[in-house]
Protein backbone atom coordinates (compact mmCIF):
# COMPACT_ATOMS: atom_id res chain seq x y z
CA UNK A 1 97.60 147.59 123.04
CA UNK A 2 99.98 146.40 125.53
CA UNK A 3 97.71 143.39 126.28
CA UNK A 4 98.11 142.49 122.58
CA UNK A 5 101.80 142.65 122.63
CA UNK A 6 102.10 140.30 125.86
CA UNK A 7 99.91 137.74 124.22
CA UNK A 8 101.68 137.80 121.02
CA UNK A 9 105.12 137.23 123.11
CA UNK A 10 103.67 134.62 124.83
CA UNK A 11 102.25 132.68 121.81
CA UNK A 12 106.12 132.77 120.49
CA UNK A 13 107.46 131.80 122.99
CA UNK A 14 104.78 128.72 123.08
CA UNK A 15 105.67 128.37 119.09
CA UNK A 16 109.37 128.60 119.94
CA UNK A 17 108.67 125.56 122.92
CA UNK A 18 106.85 123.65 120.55
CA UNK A 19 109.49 123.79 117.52
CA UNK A 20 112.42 123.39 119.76
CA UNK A 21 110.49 120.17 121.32
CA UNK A 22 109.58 118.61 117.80
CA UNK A 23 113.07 119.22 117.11
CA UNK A 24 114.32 117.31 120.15
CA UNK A 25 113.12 114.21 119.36
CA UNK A 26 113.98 114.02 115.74
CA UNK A 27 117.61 114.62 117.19
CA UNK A 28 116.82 111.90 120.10
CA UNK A 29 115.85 109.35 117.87
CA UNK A 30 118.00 109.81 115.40
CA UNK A 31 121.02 109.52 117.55
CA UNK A 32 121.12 106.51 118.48
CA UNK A 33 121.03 105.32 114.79
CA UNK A 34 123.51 107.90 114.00
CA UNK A 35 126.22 108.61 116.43
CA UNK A 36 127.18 104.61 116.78
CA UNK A 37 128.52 104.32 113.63
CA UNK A 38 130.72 107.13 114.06
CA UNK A 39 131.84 105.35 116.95
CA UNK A 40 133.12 102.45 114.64
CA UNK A 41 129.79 100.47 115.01
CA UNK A 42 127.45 98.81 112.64
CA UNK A 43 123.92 98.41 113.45
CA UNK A 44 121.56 95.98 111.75
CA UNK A 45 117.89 95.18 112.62
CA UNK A 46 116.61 91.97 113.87
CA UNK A 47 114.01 90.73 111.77
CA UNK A 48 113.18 87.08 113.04
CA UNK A 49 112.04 85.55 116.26
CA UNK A 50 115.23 83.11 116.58
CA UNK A 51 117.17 85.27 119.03
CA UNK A 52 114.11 85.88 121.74
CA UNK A 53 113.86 85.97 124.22
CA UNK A 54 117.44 88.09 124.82
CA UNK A 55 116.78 89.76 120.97
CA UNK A 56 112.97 90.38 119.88
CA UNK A 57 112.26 90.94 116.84
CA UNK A 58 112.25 94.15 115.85
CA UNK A 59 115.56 94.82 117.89
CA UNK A 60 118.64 96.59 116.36
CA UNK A 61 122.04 95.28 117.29
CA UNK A 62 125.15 97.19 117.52
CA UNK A 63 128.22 95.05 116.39
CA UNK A 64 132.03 95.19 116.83
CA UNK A 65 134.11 94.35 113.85
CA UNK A 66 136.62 91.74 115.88
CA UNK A 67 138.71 89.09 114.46
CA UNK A 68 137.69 85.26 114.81
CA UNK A 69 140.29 85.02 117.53
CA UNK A 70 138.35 87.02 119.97
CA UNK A 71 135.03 85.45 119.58
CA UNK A 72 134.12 83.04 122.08
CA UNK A 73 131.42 80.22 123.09
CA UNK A 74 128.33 82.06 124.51
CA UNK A 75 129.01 85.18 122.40
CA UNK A 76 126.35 86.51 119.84
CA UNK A 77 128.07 87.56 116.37
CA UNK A 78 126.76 88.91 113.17
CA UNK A 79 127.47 87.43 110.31
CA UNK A 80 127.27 87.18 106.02
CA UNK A 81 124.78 84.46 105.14
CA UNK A 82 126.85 83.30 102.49
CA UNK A 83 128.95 84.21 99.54
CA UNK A 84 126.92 85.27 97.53
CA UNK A 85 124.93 87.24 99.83
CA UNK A 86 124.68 90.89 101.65
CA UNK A 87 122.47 89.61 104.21
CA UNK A 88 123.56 88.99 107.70
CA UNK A 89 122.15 87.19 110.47
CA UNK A 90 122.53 87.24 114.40
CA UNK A 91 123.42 84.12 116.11
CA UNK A 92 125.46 82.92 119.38
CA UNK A 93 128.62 81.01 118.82
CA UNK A 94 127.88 77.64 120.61
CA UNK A 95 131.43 76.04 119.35
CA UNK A 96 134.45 76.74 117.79
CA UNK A 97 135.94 74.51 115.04
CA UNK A 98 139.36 76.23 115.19
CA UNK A 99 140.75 73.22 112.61
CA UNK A 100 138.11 73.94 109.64
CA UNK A 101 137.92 77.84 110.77
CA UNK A 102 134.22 77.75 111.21
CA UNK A 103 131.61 79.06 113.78
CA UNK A 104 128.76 76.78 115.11
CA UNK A 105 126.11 78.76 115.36
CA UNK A 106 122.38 78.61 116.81
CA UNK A 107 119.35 81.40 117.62
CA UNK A 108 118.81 81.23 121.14
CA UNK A 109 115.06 80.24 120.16
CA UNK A 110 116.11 77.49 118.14
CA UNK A 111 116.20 74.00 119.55
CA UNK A 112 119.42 72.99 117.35
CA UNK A 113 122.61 74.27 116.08
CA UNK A 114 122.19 75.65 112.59
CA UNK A 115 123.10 73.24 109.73
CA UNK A 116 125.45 75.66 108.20
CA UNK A 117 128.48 76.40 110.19
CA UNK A 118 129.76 80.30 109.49
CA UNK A 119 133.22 80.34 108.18
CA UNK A 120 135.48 82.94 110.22
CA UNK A 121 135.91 84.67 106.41
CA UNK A 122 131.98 85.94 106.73
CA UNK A 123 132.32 87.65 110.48
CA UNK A 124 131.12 90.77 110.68
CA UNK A 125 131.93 91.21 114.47
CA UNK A 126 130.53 90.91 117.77
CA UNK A 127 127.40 92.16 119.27
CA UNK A 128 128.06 94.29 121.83
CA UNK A 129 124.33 95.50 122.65
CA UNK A 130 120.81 94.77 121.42
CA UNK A 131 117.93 97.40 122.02
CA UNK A 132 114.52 96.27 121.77
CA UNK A 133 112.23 97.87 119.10
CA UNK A 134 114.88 100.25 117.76
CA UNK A 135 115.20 97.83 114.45
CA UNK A 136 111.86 98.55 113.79
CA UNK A 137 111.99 102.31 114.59
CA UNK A 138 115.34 102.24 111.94
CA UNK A 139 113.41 100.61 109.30
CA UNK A 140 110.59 103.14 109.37
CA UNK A 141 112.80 106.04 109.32
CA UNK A 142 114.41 104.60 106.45
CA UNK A 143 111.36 104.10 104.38
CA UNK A 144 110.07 106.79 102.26
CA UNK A 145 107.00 107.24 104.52
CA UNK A 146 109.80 108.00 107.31
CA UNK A 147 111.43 110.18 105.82
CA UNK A 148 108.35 112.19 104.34
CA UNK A 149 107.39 112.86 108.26
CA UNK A 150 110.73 113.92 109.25
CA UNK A 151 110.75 116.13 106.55
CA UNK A 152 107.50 117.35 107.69
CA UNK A 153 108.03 117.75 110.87
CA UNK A 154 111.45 119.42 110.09
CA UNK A 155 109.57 122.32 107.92
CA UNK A 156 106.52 122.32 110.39
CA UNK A 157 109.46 123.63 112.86
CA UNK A 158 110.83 125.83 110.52
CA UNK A 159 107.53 127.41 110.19
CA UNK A 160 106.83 127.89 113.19
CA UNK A 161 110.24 129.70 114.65
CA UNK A 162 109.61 132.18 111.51
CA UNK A 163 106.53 132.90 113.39
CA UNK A 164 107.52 133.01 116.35
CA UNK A 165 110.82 135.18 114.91
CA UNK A 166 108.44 137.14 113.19
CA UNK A 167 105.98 138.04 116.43
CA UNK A 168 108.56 138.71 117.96
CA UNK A 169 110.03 141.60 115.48
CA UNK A 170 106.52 143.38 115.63
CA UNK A 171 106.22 144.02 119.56
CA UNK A 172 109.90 145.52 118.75
């Protein structure tokens, strides 16, 4: 009987290692698309090639809010397409046109400037870091497929400390 009891503590214990790991890396990669934005960061995904190779697609970029003052040449910003738009792109200043209040922008990939300069009215802020593949990561979590695994994986731990719990009340 004892030999029973010892394997049955040692199978929780294994259930207990393997919950508490599947529940590690939901935290771990949700954090990073979490705990920015309490931080006063936005993060946004980058979904074209025109930023590689500094920005890949697939990248997520955490930006700044900043004023137009404290943007300079050389500095990648995040901006509103246009006014009629929620869409934002990720571009590097490569002038200032101070007089007209405007950006001139181009992706790093791009051989010219873009043809629409970026008024400083449509600045969402500054990039501040880019992380490769994490876009991607972001968007599947935040599909429904996503979220059906978490969720899965989030009862299959449940589940499994009740067994463990539960092995563990009848060698008591």
């Amino acid at each position: 009987m004892r030999q029973s009891k010892r394997g049955s503590a040692g199978l929780a214990k294994v259930l207990n290692g393997i919950g508490i790991a599947c529940m590690a890396v939901l935290i771990l990669t949700a954090l990073p698309l979490t705990l920015p934005r309490l931080l006063g960061y936005e993060i946004y995904g980058i979904t074209t090639g025109s930023m590689e190779p500094e920005l890949p697609r697939g990248s997520a970029v955490y930006v700044k809010q900043a004023q137009p003052g404290e943007i300079r040449p050389g500095d990648r910003i995040t901006f509103v397409m246009g006014t009629d738009t929620d869409l934002v792109t990720t571009h590097r200043v490569v002038e200032i046109d101070e007089e007209n209040q405007q950006f001139i922008t181009k992706g790093d990939a791009n051989a010219s400037a873009d043809v629409q300069p970026v008024k400083f009215s449509r600045l969402v802020g500054k990039v501040v870091l880019g992380v490769p593949m994490l876009g991607t990561v972001s968007l599947y979590l935040h599909s429904s497929g996503g979220m059906a695994v978490c969720a899965g994986i989030f009862i299959l731990v449940l589940l499994l400390w009740g067994i463990a719990a539960k092995m563990k009340l009848k060698e008591s």
